[in-house]
PDB file of N, CA and C in Angstrom:
ATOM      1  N   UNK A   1      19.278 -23.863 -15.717  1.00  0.00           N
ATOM      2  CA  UNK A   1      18.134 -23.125 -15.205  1.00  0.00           C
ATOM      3  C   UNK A   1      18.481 -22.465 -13.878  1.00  0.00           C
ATOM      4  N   UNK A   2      18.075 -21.686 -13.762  1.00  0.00           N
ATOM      5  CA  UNK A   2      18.172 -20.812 -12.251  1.00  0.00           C
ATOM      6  C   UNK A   2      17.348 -21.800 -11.142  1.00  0.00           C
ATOM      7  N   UNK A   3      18.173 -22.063 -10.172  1.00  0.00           N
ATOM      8  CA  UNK A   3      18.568 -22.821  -8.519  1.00  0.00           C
ATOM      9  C   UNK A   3      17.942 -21.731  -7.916  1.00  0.00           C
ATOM     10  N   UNK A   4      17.047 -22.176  -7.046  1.00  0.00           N
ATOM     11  CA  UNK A   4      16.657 -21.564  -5.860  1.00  0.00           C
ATOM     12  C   UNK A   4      17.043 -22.307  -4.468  1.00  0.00           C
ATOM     13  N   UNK A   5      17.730 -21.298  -3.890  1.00  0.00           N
ATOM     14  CA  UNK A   5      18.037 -21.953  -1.935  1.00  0.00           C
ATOM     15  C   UNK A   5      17.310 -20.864  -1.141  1.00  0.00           C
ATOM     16  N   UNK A   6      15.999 -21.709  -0.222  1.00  0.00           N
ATOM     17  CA  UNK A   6      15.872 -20.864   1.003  1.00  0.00           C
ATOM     18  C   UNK A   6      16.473 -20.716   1.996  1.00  0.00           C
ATOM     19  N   UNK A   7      16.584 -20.010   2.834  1.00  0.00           N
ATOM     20  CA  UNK A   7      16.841 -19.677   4.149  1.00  0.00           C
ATOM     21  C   UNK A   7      16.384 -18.753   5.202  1.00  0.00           C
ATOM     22  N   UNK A   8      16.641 -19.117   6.422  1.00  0.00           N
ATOM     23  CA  UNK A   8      16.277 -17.738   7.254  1.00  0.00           C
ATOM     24  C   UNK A   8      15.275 -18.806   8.443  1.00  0.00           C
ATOM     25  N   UNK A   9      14.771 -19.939   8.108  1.00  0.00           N
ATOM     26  CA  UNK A   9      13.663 -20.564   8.850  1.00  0.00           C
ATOM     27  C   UNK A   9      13.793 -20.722  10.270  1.00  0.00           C
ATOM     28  N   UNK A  10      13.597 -21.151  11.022  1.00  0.00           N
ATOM     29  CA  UNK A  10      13.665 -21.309  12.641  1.00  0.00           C
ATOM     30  C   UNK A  10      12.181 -21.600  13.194  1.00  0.00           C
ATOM     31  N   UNK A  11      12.607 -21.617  14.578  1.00  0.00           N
ATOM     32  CA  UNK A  11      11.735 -22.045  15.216  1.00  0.00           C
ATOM     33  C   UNK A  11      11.711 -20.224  16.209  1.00  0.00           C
ATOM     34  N   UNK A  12      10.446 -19.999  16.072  1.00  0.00           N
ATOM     35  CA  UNK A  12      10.550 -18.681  16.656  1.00  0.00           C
ATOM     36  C   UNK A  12       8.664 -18.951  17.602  1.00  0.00           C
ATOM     37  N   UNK A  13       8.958 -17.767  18.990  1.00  0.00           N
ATOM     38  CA  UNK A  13       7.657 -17.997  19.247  1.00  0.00           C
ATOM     39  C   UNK A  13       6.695 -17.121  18.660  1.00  0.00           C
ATOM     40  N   UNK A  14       5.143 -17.428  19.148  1.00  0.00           N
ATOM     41  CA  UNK A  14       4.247 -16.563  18.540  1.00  0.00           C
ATOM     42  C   UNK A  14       4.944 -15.381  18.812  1.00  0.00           C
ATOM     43  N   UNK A  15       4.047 -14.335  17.631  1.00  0.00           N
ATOM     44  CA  UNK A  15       4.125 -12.870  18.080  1.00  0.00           C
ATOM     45  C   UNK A  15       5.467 -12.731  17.549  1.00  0.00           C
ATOM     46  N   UNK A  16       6.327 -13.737  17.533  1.00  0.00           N
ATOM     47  CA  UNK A  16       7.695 -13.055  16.902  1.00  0.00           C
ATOM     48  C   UNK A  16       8.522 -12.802  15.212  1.00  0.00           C
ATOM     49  N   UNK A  17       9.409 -13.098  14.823  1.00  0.00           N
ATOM     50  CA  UNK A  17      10.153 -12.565  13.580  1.00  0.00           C
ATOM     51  C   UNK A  17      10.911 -13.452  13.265  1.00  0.00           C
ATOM     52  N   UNK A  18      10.729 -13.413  11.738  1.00  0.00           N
ATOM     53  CA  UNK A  18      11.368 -14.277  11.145  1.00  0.00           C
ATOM     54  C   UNK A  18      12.219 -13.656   9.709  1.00  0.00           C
ATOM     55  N   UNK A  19      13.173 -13.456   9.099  1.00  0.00           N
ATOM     56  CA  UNK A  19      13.631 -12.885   7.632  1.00  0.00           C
ATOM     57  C   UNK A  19      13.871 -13.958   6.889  1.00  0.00           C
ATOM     58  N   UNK A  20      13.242 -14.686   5.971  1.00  0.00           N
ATOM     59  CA  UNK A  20      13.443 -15.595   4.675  1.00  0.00           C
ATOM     60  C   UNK A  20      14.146 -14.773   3.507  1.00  0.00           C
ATOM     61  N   UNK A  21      15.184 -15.691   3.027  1.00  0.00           N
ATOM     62  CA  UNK A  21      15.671 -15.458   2.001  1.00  0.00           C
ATOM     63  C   UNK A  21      15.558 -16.121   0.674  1.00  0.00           C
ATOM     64  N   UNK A  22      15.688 -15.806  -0.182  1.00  0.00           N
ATOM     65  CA  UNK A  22      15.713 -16.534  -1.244  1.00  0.00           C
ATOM     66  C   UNK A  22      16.358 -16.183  -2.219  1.00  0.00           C
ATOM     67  N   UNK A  23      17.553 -17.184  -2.174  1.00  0.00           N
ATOM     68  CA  UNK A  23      19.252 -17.206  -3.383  1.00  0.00           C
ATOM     69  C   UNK A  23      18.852 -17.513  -4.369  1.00  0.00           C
ATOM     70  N   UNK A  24      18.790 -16.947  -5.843  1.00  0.00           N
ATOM     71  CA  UNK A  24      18.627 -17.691  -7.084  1.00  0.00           C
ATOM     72  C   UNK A  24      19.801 -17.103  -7.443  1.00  0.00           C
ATOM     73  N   UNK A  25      20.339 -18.494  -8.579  1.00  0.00           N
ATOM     74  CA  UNK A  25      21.429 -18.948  -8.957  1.00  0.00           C
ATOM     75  C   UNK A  25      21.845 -17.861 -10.238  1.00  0.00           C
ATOM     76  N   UNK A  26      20.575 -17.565 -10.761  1.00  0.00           N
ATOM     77  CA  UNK A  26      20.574 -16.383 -11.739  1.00  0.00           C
ATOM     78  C   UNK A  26      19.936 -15.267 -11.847  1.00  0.00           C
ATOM     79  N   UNK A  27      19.892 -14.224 -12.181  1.00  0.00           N
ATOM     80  CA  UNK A  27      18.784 -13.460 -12.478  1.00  0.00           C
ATOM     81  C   UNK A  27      17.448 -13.438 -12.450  1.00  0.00           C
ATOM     82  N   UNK A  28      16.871 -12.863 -11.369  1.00  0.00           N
ATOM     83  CA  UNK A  28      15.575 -12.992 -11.331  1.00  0.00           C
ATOM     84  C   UNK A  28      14.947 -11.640 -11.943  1.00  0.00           C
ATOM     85  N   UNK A  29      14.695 -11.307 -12.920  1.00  0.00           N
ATOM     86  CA  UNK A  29      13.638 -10.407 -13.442  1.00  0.00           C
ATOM     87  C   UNK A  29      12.489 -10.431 -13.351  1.00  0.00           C
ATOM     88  N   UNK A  30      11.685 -11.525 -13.121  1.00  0.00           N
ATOM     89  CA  UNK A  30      10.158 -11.454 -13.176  1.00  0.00           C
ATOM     90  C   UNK A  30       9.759 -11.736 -11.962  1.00  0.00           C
ATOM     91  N   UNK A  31       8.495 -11.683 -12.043  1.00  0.00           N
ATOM     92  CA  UNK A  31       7.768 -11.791 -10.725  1.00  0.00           C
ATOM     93  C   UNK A  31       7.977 -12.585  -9.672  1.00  0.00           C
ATOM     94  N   UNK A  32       8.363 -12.695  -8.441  1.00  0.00           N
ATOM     95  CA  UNK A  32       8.753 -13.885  -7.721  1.00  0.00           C
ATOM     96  C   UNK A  32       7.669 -13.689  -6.470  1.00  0.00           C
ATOM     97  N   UNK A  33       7.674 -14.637  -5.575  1.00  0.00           N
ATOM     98  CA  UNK A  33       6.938 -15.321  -4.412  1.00  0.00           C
ATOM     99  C   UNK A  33       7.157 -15.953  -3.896  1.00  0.00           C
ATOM    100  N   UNK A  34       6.638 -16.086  -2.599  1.00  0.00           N
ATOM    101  CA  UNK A  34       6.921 -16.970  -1.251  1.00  0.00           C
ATOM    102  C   UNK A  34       5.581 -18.224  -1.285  1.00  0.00           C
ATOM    103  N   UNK A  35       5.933 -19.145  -0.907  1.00  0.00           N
ATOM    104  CA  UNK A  35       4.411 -20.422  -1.293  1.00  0.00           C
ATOM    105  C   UNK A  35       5.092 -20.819   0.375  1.00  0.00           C
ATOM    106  N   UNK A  36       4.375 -21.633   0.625  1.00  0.00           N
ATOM    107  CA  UNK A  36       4.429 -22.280   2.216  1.00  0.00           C
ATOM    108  C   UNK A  36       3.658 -23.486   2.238  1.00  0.00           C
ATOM    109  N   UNK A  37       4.000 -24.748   2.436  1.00  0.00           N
ATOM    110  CA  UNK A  37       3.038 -25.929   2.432  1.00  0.00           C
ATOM    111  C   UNK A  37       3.395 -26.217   4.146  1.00  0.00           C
ATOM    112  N   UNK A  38       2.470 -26.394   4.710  1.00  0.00           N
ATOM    113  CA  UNK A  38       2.262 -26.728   5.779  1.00  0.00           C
ATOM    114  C   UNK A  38       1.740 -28.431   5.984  1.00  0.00           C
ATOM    115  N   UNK A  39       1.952 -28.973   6.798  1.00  0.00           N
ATOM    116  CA  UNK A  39       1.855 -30.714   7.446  1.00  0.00           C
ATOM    117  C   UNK A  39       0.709 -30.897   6.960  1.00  0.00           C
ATOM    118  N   UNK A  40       0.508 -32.285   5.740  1.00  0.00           N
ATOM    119  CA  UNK A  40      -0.670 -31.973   5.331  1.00  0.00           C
ATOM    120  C   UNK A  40      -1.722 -31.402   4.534  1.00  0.00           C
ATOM    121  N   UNK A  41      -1.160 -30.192   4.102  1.00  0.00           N
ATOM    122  CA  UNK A  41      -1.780 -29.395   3.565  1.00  0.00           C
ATOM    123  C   UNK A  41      -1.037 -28.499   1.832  1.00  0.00           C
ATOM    124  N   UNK A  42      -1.853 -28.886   0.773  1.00  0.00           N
ATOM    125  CA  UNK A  42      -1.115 -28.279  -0.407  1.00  0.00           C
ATOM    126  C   UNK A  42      -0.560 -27.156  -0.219  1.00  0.00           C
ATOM    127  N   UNK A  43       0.576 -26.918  -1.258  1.00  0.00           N
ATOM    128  CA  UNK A  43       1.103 -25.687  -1.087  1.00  0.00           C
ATOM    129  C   UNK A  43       0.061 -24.514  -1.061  1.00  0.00           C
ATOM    130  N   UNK A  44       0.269 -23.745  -0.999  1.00  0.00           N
ATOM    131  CA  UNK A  44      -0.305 -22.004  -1.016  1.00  0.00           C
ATOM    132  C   UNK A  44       0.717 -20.711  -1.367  1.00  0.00           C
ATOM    133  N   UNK A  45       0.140 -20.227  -1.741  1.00  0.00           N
ATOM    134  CA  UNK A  45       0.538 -18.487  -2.399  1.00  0.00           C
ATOM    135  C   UNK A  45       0.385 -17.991  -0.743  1.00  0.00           C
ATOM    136  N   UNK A  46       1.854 -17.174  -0.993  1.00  0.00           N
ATOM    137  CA  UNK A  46       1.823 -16.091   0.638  1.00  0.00           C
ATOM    138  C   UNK A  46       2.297 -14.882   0.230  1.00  0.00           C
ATOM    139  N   UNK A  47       2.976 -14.553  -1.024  1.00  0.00           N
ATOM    140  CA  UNK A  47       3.201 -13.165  -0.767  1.00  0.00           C
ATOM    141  C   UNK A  47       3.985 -13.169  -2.688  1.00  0.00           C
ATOM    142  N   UNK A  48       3.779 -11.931  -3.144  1.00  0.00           N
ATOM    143  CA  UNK A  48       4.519 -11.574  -4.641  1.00  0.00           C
ATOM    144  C   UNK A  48       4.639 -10.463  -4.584  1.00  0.00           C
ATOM    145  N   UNK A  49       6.113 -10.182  -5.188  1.00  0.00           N
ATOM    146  CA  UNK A  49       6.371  -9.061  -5.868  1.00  0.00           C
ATOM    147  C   UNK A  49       6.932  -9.377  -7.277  1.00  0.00           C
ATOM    148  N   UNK A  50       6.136  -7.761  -8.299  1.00  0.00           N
ATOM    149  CA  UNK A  50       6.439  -8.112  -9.590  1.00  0.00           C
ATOM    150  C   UNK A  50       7.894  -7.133  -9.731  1.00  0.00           C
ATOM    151  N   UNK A  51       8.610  -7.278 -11.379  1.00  0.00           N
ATOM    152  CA  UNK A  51       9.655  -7.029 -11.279  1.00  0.00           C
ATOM    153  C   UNK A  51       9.667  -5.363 -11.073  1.00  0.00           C
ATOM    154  N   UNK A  52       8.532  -4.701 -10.936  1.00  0.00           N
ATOM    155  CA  UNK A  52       8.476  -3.061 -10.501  1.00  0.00           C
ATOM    156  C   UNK A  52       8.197  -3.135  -9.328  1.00  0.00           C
ATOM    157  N   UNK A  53       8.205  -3.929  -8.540  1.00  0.00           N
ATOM    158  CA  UNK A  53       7.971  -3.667  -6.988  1.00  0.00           C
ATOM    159  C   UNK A  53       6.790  -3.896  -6.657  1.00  0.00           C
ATOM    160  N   UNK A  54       6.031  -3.937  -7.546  1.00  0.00           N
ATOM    161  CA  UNK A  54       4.395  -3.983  -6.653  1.00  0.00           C
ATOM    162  C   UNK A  54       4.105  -5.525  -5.885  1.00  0.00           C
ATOM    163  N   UNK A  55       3.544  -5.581  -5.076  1.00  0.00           N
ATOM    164  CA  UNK A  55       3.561  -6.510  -4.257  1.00  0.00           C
ATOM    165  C   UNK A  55       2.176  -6.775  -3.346  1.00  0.00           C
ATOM    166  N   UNK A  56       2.160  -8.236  -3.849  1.00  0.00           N
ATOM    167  CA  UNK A  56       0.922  -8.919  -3.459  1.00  0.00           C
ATOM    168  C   UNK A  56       0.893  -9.752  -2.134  1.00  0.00           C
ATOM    169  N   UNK A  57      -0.299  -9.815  -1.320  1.00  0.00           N
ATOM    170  CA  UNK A  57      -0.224 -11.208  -0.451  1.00  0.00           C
ATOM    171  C   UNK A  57      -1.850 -11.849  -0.142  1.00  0.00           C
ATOM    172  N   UNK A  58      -1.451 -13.347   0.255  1.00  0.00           N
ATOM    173  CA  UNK A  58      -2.466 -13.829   0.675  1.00  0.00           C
ATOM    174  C   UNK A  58      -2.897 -13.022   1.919  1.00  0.00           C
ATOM    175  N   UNK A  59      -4.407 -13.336   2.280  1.00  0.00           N
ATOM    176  CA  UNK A  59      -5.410 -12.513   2.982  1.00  0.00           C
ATOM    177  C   UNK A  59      -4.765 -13.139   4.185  1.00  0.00           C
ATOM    178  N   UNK A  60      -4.267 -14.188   4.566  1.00  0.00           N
ATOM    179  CA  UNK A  60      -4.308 -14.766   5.903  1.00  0.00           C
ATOM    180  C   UNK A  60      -2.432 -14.223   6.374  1.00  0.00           C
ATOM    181  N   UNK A  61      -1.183 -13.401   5.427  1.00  0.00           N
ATOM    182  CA  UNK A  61      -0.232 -13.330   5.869  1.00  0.00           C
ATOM    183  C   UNK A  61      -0.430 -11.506   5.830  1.00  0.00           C
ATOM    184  N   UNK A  62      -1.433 -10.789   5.017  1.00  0.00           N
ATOM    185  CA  UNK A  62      -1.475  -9.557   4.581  1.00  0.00           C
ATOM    186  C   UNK A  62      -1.235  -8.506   6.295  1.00  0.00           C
ATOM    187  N   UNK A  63      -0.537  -7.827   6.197  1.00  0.00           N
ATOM    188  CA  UNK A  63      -0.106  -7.076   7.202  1.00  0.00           C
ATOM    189  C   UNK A  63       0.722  -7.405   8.256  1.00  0.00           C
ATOM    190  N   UNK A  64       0.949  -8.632   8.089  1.00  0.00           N
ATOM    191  CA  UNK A  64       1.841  -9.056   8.849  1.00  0.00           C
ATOM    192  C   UNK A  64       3.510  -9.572   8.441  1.00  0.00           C
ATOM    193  N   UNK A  65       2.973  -9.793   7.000  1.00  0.00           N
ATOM    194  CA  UNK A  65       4.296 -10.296   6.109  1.00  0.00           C
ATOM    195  C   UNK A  65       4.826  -9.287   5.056  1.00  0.00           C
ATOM    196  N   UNK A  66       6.066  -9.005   5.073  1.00  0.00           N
ATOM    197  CA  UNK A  66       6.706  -8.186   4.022  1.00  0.00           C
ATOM    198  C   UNK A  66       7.283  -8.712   2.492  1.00  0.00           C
ATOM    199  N   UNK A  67       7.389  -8.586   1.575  1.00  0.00           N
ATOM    200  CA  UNK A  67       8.357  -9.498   0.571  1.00  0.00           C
ATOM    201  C   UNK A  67       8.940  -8.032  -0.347  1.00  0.00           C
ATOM    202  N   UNK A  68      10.251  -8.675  -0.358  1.00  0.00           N
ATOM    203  CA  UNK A  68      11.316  -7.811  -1.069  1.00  0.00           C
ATOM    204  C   UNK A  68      12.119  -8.526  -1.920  1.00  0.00           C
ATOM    205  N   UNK A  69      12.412  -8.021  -2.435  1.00  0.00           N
ATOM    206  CA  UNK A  69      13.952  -8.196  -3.478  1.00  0.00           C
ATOM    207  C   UNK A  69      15.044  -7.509  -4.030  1.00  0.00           C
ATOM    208  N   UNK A  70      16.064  -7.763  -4.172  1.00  0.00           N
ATOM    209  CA  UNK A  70      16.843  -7.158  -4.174  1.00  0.00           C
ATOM    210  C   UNK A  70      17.800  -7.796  -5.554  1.00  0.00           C
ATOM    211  N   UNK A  71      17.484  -7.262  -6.844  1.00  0.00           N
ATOM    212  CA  UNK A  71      17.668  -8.041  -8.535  1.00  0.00           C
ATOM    213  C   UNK A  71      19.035  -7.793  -8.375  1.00  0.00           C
ATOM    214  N   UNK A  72      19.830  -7.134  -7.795  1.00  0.00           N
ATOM    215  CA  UNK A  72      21.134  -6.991  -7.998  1.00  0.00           C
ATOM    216  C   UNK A  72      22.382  -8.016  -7.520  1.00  0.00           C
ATOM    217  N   UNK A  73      21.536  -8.554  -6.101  1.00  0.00           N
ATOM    218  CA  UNK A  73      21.581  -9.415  -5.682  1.00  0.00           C
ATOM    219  C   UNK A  73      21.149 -10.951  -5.979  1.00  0.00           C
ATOM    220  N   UNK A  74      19.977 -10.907  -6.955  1.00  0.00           N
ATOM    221  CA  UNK A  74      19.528 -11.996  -7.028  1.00  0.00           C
ATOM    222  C   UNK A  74      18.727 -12.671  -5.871  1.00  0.00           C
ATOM    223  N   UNK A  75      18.139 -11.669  -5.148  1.00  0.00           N
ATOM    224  CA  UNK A  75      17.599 -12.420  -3.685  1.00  0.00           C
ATOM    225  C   UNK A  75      16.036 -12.171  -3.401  1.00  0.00           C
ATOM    226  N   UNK A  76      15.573 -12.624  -3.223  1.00  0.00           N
ATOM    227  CA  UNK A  76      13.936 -12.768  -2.149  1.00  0.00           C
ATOM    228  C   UNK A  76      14.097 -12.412  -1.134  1.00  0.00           C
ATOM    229  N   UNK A  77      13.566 -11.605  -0.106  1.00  0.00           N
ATOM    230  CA  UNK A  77      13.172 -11.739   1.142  1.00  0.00           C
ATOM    231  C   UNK A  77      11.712 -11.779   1.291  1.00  0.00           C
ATOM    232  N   UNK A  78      11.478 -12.469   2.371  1.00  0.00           N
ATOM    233  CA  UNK A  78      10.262 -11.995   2.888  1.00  0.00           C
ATOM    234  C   UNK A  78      10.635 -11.312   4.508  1.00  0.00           C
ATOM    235  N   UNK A  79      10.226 -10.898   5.310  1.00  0.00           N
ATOM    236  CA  UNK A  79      10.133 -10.588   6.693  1.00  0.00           C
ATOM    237  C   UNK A  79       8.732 -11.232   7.399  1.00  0.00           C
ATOM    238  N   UNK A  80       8.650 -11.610   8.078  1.00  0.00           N
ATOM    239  CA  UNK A  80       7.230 -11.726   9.054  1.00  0.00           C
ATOM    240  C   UNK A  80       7.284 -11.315  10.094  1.00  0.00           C
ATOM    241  N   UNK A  81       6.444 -11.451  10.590  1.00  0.00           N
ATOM    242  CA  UNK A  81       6.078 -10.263  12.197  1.00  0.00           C
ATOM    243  C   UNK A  81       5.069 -11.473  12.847  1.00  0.00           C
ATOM    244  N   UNK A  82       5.073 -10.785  13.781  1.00  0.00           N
ATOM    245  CA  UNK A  82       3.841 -11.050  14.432  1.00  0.00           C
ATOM    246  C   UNK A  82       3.008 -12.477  13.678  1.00  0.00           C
ATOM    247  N   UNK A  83       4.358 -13.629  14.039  1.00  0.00           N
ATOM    248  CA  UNK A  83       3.942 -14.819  13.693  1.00  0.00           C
ATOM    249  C   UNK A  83       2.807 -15.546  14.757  1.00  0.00           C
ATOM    250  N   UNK A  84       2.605 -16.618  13.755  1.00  0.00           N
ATOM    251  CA  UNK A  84       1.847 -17.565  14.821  1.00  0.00           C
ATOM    252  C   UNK A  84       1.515 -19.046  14.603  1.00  0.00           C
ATOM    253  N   UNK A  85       0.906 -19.833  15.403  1.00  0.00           N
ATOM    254  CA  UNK A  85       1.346 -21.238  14.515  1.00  0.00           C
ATOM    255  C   UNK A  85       0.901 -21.568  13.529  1.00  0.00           C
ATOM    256  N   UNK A  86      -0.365 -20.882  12.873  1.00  0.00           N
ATOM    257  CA  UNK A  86      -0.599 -21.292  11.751  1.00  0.00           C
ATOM    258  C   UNK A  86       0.631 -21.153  10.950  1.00  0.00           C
ATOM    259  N   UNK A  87       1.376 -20.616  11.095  1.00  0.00           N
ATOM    260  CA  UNK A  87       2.407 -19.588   9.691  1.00  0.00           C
ATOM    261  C   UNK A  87       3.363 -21.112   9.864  1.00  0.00           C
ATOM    262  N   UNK A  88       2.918 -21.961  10.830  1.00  0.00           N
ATOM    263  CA  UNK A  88       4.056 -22.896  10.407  1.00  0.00           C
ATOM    264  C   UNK A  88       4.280 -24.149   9.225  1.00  0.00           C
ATOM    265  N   UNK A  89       5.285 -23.847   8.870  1.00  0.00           N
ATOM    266  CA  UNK A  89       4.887 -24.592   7.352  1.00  0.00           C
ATOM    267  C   UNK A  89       6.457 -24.697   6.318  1.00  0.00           C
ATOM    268  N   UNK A  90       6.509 -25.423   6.223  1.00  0.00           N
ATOM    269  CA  UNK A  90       8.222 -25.052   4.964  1.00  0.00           C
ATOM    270  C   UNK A  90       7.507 -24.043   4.073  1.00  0.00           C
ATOM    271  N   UNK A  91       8.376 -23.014   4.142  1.00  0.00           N
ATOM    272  CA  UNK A  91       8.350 -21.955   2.810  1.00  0.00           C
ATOM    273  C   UNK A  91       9.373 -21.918   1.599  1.00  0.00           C
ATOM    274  N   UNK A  92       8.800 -21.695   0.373  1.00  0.00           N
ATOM    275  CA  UNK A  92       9.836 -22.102  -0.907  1.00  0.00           C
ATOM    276  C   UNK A  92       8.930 -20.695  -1.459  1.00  0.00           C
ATOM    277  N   UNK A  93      10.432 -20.349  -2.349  1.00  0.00           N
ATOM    278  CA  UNK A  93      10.213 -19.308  -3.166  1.00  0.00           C
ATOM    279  C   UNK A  93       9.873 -19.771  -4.560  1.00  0.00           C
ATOM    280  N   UNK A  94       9.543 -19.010  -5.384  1.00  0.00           N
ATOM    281  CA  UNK A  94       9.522 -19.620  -6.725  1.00  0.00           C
ATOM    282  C   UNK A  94       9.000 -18.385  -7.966  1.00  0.00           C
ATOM    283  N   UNK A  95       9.125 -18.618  -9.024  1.00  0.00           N
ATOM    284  CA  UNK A  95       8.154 -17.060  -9.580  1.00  0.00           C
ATOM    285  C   UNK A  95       6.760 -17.211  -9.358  1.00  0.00           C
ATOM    286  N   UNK A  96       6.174 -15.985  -9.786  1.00  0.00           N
ATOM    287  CA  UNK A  96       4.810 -16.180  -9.215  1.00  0.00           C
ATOM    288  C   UNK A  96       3.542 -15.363 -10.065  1.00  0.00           C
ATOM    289  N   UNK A  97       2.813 -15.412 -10.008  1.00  0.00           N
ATOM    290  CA  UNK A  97       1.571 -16.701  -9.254  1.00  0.00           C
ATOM    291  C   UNK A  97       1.843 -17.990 -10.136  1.00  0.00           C
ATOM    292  N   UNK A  98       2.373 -17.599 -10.964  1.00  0.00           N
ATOM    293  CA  UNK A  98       2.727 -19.695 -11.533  1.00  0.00           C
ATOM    294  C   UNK A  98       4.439 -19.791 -11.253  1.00  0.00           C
ATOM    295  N   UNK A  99       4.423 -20.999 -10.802  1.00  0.00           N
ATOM    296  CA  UNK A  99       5.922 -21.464 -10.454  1.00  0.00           C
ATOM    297  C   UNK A  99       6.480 -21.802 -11.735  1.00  0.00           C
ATOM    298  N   UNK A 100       7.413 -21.591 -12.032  1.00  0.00           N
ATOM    299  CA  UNK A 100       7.925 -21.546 -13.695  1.00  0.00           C
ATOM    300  C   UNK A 100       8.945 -22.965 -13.114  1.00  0.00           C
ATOM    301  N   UNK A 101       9.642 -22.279 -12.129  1.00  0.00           N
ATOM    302  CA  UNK A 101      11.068 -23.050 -11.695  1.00  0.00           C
ATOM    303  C   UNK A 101      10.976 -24.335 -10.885  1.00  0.00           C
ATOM    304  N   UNK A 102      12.038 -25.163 -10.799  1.00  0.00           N
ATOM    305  CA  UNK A 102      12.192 -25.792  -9.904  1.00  0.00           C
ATOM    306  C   UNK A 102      12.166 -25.278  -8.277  1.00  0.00           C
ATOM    307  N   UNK A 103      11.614 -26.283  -7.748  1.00  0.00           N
ATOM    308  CA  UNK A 103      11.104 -25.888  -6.414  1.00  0.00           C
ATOM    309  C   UNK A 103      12.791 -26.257  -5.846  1.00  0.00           C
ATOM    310  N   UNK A 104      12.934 -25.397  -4.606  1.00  0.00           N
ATOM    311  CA  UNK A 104      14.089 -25.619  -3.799  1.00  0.00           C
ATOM    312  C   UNK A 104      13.680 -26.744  -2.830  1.00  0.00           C
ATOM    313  N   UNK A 105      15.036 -26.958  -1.869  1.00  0.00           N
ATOM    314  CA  UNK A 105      14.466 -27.365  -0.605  1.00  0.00           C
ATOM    315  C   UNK A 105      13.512 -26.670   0.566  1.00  0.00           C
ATOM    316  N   UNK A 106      13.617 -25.893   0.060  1.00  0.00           N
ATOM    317  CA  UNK A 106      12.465 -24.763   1.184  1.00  0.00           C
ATOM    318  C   UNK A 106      13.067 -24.478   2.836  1.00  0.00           C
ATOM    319  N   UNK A 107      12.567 -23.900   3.266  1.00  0.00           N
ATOM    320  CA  UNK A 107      12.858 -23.800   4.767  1.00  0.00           C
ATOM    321  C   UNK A 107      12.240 -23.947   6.050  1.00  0.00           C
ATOM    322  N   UNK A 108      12.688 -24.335   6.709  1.00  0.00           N
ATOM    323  CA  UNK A 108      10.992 -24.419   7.559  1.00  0.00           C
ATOM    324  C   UNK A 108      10.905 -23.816   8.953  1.00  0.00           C
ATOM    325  N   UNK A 109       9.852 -22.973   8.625  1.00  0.00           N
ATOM    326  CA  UNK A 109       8.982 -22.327   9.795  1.00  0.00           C
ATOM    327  C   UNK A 109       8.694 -22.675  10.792  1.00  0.00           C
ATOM    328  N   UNK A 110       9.082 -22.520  12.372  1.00  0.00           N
ATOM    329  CA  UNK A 110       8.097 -23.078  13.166  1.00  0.00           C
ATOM    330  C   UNK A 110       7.680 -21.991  14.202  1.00  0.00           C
ATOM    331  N   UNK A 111       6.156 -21.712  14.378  1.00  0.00           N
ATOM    332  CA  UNK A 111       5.820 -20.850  15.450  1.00  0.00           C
ATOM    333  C   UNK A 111       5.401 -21.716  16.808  1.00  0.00           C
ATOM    334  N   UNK A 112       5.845 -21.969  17.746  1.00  0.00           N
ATOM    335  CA  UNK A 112       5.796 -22.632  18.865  1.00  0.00           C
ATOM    336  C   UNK A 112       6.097 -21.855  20.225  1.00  0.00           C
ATOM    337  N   UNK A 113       5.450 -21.906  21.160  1.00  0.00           N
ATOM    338  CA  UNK A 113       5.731 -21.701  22.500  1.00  0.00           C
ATOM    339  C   UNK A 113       6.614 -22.526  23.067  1.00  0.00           C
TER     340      UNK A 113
END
C-alpha cells in the first residue's frame, strides 16, 4: 500500500510560515488532504485538493493555508501563513475527505512566542 511521511513541521512564531510536505510511497491520483489533531482534540479536515486541482479548506485555515501537489512527484504540500497557536497540532496527510490510507507519523506544528 502507499506510505505516507510528513514533514516540514517546526516550531514557528505567530504570524509566521510554515511548508508541509507530504511523501507518498506511490502514486497519488486521487484526492488528498491535510487533517491536524491537536492536544486533546479529534482529528480534523484542514485543507483538499482533488486530482484536477480544485481545492478545498476548513473555514478556520481558509485564506491563510495553501495545499498543492505535485503527482509527478508524488508529494503534498501545504504552505501556511500567517500562523497562530491555534494551528498548533501534528498534521498528517491522507486522501480525502475519507482517509483511505494508513495514517503516517505526522508532523508537528508549533505556533509559539
Amino acid at each position: 500500500q502507499v506510505q505516507l511521511v510528513e514533514s516540514g513541521g517546526g516550531l514557528v512564531q505567530p504570524g509566521g510560515s510554515l511548508r508541509l510536505s507530504c511523501a507518498a510511497s506511490g502514486s497519488i491520483f486521487y484526492s488528498m488532504g491535510w487533517f491536524r489533531q491537536a492536544s486533546g482534540k479529534q482529528r480534523e479536515f484542514i485543507a483538499r485538493i482533488t486530482s484536477g486541482g480544485s481545492t478545498y479548506y476548513a473555514d478556520s485555515v481558509k485564506g491563510r493555508f495553501t495545499i498543492s501537489r505535485d503527482n509527478a512527484k508524488n508529494t503534498v504540500h501545504l504552505q501556511m501563513n500567517s500562523l497562530k497557536p491555534e494551528d498548533t497540532a501534528v498534521y498528517y496527510c491522507n486522501t480525502a475527505p475519507n482517509s483511505l490510507l494508513s495514517w503516517g507519523q505526522g508532523t508537528q506544528v508549533t505556533v509559539s512566542s
